[in-house]
PDB file of N, CA and C in Angstrom:
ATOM      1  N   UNK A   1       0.852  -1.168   0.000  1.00  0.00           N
ATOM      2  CA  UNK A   1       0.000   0.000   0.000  1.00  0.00           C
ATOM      3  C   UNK A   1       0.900   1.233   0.000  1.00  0.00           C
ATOM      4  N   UNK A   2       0.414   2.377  -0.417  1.00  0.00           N
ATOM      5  CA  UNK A   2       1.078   3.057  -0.963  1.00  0.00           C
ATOM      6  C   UNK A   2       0.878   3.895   0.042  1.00  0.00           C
ATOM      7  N   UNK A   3       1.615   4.720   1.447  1.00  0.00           N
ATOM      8  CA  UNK A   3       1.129   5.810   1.881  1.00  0.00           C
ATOM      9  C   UNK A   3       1.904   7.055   2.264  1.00  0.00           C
ATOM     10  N   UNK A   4       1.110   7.360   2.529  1.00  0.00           N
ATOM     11  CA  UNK A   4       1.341   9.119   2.089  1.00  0.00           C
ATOM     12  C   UNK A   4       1.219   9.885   3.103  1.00  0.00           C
ATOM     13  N   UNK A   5       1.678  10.996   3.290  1.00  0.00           N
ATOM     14  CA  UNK A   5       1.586  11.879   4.586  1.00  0.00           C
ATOM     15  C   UNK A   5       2.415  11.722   5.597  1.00  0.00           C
ATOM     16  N   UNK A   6       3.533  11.092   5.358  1.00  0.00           N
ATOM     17  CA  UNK A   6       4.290  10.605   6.846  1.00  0.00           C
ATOM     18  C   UNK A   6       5.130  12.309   6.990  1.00  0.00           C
ATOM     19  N   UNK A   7       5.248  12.722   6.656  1.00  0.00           N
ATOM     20  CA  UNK A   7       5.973  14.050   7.305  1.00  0.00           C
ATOM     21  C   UNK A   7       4.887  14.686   8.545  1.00  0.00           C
ATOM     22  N   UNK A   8       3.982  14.175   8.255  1.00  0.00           N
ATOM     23  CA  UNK A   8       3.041  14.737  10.041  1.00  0.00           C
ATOM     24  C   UNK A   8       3.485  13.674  11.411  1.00  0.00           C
ATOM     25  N   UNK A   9       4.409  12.320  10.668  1.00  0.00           N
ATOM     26  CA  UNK A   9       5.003  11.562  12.290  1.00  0.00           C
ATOM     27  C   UNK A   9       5.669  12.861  12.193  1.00  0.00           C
ATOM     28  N   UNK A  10       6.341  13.538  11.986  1.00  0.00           N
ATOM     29  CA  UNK A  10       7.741  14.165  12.633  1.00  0.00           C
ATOM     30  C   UNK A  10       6.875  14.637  13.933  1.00  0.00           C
ATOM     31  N   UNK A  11       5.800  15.099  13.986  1.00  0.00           N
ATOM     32  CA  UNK A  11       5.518  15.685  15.109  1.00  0.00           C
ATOM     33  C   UNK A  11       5.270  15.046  16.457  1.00  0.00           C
ATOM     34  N   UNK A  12       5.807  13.716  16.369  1.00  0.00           N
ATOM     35  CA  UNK A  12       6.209  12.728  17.289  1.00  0.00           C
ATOM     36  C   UNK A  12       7.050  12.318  17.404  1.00  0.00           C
ATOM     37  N   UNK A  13       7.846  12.440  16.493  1.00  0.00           N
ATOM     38  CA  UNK A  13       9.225  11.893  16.307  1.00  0.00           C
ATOM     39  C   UNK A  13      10.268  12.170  17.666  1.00  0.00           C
ATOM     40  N   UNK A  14      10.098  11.003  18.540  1.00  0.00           N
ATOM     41  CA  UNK A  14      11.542  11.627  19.479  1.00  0.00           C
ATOM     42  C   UNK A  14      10.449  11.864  20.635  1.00  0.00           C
ATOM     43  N   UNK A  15       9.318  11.904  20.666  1.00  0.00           N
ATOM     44  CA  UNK A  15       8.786  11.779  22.285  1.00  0.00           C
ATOM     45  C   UNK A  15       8.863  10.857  23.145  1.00  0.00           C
ATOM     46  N   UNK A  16       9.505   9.382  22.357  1.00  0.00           N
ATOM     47  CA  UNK A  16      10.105   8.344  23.533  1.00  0.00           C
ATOM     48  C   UNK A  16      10.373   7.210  22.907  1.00  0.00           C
ATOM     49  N   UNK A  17      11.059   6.329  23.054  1.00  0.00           N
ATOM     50  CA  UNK A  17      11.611   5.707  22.363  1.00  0.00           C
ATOM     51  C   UNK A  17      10.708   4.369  21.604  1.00  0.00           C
ATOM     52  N   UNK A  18       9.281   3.968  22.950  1.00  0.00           N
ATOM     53  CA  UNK A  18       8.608   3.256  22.703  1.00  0.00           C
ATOM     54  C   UNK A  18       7.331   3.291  21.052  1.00  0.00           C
ATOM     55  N   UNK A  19       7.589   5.116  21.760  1.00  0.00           N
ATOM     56  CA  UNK A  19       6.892   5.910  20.331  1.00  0.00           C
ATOM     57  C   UNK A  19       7.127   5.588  18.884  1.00  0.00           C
ATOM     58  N   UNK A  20       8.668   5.631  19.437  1.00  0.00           N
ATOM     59  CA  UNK A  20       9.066   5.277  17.900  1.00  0.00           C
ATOM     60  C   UNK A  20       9.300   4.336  17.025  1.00  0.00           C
ATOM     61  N   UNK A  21       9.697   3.324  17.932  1.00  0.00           N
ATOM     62  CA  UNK A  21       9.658   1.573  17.299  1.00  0.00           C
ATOM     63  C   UNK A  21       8.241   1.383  17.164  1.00  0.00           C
ATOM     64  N   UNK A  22       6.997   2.063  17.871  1.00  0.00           N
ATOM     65  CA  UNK A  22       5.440   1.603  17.565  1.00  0.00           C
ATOM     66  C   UNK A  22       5.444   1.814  15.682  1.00  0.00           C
ATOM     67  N   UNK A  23       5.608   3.309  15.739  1.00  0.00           N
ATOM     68  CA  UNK A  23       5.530   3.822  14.533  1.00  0.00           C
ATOM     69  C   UNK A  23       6.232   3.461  13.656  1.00  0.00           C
ATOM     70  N   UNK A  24       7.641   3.253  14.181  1.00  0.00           N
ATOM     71  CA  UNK A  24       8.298   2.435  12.718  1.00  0.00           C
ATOM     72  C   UNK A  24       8.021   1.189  11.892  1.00  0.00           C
ATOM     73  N   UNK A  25       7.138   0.203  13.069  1.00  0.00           N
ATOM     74  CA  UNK A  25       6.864  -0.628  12.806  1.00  0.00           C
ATOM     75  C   UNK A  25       5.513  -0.631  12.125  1.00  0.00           C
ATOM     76  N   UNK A  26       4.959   0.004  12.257  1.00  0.00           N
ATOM     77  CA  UNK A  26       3.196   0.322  11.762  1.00  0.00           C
ATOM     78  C   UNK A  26       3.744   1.152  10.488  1.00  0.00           C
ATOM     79  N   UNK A  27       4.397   1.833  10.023  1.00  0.00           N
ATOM     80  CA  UNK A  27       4.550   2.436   8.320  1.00  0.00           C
ATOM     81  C   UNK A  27       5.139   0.974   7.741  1.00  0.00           C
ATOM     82  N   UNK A  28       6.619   0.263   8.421  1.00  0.00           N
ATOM     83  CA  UNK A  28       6.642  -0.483   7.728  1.00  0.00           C
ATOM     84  C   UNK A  28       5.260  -1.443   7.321  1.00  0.00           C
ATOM     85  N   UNK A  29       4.454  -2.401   8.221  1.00  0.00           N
ATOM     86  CA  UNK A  29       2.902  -2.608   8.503  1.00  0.00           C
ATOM     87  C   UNK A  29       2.785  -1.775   6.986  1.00  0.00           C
ATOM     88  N   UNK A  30       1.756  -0.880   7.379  1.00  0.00           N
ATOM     89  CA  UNK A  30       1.313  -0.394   6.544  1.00  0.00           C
ATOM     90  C   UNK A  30       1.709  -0.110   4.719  1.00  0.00           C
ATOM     91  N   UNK A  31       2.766  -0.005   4.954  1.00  0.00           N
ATOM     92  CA  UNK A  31       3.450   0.420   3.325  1.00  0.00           C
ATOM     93  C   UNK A  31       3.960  -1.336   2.516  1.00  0.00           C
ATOM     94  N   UNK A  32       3.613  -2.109   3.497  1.00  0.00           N
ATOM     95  CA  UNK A  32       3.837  -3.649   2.584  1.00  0.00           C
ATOM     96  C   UNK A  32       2.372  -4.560   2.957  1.00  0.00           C
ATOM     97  N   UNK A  33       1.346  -3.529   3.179  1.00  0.00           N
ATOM     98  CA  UNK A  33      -0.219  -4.404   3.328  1.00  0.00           C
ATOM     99  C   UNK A  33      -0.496  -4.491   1.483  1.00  0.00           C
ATOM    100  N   UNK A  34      -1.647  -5.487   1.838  1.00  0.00           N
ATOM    101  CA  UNK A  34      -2.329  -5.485   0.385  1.00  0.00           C
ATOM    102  C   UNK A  34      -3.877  -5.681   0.607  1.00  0.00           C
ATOM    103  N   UNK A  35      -4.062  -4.899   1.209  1.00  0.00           N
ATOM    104  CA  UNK A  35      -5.823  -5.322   2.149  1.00  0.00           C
ATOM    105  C   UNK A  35      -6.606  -4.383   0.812  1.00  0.00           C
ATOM    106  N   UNK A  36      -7.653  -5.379   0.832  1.00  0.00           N
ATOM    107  CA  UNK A  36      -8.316  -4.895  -0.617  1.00  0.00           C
ATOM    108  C   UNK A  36      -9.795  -4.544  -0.300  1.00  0.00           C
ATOM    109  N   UNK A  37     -10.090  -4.583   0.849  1.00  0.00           N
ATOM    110  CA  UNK A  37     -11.569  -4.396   2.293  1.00  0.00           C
ATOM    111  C   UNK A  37     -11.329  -3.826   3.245  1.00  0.00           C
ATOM    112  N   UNK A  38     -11.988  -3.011   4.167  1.00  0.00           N
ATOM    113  CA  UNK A  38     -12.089  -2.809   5.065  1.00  0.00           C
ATOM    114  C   UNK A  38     -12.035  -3.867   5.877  1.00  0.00           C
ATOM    115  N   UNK A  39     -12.496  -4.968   6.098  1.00  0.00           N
ATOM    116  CA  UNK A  39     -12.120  -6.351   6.638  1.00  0.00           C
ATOM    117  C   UNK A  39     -10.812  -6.853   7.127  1.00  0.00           C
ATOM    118  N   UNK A  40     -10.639  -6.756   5.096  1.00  0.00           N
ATOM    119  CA  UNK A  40      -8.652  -6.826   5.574  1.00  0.00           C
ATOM    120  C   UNK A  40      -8.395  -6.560   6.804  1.00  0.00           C
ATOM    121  N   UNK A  41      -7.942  -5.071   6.513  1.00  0.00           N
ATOM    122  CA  UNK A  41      -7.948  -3.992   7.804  1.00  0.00           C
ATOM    123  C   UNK A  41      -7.751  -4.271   9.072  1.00  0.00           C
ATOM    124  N   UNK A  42      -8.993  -4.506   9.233  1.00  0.00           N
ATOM    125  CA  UNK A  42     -10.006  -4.803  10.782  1.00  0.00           C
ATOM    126  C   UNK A  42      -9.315  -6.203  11.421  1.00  0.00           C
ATOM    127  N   UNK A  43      -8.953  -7.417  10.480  1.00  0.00           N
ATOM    128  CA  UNK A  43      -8.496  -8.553  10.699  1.00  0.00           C
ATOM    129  C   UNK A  43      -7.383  -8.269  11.010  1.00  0.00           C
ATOM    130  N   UNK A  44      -6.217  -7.459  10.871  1.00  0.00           N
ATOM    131  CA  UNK A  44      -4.588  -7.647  11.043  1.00  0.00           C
ATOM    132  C   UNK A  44      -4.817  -6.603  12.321  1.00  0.00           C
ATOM    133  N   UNK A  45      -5.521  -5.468  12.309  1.00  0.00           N
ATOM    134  CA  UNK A  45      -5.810  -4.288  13.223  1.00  0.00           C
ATOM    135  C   UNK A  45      -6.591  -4.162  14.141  1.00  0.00           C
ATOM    136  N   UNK A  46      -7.497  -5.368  14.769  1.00  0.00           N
ATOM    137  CA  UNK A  46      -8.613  -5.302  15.478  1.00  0.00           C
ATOM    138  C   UNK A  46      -9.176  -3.825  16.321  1.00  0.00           C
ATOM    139  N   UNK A  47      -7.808  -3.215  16.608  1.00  0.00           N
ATOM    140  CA  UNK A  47      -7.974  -2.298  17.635  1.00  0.00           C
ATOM    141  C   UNK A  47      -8.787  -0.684  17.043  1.00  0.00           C
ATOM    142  N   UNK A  48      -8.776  -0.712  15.674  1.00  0.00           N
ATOM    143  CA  UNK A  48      -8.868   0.195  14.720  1.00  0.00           C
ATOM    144  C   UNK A  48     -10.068   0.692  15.116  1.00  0.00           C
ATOM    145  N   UNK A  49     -10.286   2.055  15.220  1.00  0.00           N
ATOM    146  CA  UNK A  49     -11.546   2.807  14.960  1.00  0.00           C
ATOM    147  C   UNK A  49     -11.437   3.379  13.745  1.00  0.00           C
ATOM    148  N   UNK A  50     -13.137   2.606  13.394  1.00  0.00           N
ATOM    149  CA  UNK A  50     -13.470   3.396  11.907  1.00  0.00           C
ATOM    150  C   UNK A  50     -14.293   4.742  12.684  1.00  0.00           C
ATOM    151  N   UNK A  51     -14.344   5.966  11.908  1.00  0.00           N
ATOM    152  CA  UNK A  51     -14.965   7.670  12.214  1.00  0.00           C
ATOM    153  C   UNK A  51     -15.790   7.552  11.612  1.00  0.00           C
ATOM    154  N   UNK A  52     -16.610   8.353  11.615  1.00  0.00           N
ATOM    155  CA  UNK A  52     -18.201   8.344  10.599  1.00  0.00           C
ATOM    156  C   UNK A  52     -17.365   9.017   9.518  1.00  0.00           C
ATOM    157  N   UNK A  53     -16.465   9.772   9.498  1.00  0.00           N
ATOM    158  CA  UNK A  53     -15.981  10.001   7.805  1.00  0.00           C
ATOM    159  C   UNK A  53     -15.263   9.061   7.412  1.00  0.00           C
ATOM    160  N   UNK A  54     -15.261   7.622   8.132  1.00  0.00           N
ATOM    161  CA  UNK A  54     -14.905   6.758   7.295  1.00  0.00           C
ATOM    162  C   UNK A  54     -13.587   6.419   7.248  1.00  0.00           C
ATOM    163  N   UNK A  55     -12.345   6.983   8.046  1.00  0.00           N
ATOM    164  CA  UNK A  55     -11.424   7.494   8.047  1.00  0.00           C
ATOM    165  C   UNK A  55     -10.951   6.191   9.456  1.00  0.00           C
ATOM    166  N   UNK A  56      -9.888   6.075   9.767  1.00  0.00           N
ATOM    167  CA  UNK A  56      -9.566   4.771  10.793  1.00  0.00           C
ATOM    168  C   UNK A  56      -8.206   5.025  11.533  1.00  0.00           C
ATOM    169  N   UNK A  57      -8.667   5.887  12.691  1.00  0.00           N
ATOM    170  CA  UNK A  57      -7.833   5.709  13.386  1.00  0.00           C
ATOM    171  C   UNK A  57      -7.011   4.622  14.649  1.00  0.00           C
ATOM    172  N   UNK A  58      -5.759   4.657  14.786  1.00  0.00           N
ATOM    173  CA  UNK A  58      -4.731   3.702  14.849  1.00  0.00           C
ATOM    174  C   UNK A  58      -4.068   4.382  16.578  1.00  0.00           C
ATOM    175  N   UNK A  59      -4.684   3.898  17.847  1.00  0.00           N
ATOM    176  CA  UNK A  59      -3.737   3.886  19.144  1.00  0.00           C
ATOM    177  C   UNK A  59      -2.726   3.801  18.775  1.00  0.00           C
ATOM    178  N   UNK A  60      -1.577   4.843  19.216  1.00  0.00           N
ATOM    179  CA  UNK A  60      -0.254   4.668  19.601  1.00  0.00           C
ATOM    180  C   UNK A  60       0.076   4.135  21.211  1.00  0.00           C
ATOM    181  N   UNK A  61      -0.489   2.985  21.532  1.00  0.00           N
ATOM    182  CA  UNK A  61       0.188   2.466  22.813  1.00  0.00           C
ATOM    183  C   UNK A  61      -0.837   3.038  23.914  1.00  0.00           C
ATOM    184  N   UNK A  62      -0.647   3.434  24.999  1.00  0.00           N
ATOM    185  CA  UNK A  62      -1.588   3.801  25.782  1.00  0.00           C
ATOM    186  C   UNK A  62      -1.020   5.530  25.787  1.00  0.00           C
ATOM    187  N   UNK A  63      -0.794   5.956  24.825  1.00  0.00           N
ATOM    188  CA  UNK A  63      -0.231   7.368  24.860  1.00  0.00           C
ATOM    189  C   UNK A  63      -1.307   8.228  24.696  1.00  0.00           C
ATOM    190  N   UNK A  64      -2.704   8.459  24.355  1.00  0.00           N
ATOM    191  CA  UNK A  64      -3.279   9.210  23.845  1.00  0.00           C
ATOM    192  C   UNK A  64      -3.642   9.959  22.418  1.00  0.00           C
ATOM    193  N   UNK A  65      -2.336   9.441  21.829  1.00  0.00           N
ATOM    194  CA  UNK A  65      -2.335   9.932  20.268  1.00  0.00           C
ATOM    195  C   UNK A  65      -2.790   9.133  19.281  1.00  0.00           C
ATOM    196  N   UNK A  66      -3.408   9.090  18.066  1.00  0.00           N
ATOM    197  CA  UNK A  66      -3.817   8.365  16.900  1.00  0.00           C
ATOM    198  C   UNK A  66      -3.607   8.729  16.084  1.00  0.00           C
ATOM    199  N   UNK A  67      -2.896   7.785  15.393  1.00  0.00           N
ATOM    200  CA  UNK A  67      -3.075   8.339  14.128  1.00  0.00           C
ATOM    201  C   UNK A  67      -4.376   8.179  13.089  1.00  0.00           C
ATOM    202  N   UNK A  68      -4.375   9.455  12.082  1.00  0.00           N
ATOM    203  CA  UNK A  68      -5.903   8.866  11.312  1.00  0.00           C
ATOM    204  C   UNK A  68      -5.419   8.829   9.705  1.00  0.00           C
ATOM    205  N   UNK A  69      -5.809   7.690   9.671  1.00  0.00           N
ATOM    206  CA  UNK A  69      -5.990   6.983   7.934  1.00  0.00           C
ATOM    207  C   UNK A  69      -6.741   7.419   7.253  1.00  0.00           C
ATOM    208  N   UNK A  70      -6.907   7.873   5.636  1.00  0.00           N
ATOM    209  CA  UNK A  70      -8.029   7.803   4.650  1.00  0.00           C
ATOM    210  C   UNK A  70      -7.524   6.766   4.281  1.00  0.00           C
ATOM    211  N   UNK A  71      -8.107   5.497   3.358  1.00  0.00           N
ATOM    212  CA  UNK A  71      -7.728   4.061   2.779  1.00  0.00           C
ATOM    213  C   UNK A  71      -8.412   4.362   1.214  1.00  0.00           C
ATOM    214  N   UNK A  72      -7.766   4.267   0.752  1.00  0.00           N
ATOM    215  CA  UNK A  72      -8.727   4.185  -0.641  1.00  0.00           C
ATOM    216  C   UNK A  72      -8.373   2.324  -1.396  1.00  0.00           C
ATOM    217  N   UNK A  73      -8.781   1.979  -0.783  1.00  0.00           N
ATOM    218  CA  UNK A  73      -8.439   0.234  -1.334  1.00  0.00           C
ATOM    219  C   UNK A  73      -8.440  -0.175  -2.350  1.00  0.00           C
ATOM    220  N   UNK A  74      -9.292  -0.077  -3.104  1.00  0.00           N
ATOM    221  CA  UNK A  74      -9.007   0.030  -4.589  1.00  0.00           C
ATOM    222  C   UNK A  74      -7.776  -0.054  -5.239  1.00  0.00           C
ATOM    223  N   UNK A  75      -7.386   1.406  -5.061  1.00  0.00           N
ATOM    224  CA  UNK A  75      -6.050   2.123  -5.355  1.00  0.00           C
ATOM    225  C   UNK A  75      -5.295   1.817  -5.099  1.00  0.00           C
ATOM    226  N   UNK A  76      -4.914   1.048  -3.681  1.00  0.00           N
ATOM    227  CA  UNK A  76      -3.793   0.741  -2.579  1.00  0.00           C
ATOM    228  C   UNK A  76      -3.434   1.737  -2.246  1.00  0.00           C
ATOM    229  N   UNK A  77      -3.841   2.439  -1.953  1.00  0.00           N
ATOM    230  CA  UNK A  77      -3.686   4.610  -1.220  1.00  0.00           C
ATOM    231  C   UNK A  77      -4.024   4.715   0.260  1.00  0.00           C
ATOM    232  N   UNK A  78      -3.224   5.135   0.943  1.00  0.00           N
ATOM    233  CA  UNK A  78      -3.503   5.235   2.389  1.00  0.00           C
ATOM    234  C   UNK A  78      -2.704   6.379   2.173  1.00  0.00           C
ATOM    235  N   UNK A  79      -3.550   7.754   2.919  1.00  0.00           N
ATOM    236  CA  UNK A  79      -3.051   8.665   3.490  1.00  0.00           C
ATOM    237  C   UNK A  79      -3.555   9.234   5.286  1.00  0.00           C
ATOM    238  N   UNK A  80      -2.372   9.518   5.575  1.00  0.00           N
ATOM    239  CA  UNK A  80      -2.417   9.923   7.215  1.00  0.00           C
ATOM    240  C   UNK A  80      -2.360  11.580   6.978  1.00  0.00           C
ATOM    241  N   UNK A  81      -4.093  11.473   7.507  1.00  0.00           N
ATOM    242  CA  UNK A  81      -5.016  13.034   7.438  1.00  0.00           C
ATOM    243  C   UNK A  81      -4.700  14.114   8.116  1.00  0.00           C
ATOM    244  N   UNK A  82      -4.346  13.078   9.760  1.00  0.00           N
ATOM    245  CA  UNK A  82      -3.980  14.194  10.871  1.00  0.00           C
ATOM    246  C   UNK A  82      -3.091  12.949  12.087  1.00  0.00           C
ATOM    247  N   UNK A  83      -2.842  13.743  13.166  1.00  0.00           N
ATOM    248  CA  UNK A  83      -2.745  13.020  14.250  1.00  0.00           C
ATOM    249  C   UNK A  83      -3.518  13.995  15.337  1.00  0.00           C
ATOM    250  N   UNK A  84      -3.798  13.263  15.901  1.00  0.00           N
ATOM    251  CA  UNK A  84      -4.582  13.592  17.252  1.00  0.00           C
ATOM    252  C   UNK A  84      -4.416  12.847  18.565  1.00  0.00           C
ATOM    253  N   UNK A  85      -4.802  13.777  19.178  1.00  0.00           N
ATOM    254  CA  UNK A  85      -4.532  13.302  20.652  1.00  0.00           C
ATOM    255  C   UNK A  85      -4.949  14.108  21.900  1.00  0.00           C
ATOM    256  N   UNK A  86      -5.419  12.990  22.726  1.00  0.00           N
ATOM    257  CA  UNK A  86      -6.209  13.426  23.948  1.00  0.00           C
ATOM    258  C   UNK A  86      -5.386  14.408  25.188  1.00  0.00           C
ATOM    259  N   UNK A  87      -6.130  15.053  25.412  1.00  0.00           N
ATOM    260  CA  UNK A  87      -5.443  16.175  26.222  1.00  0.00           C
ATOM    261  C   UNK A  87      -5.783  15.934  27.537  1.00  0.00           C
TER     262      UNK A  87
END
């Protein structure tokens, strides 16, 4: 899968070390999936919240932050929209 947007990790980049092996490991994850469903998805990711825009955000650990996915499956297109996180 093809994704896109990773210049918004930088804004995590380096908040702890656990942070960062999560994330390194979830682009790699992500950039060698071939999920062709939302199913896919849901099966390798259980933890995943789908948003009413459809959009699927991804716990970073018990940190508060998520990241959020658009998936276009079809395509093999995943872009990361935003990150967010609980205050």
């Amino acid at each position: 899968m093809k994704l896109l947007g990773l210049p918004k990790l930088a804004l995590i980049k380096g908040e702890s070390d656990l942070i960062d092996k999560w994330v390194s490991s979830w682009v790699s994850e992500m950039m060698h999936a071939n999920w062709k469903t939302p199913a896919n998805l849901i099966d390798h990711f259980p933890a995943v919240i789908i948003t009413e825009d459809e959009s699927y955000l991804f716990s970073i650990l018990e940190t508060g932050i998520a990241i959020k996915l658009q998936i276009a499956f079809a395509q093999g297109i995943a872009i990361i929209t935003e990150l967010t996180k609980k205050s």
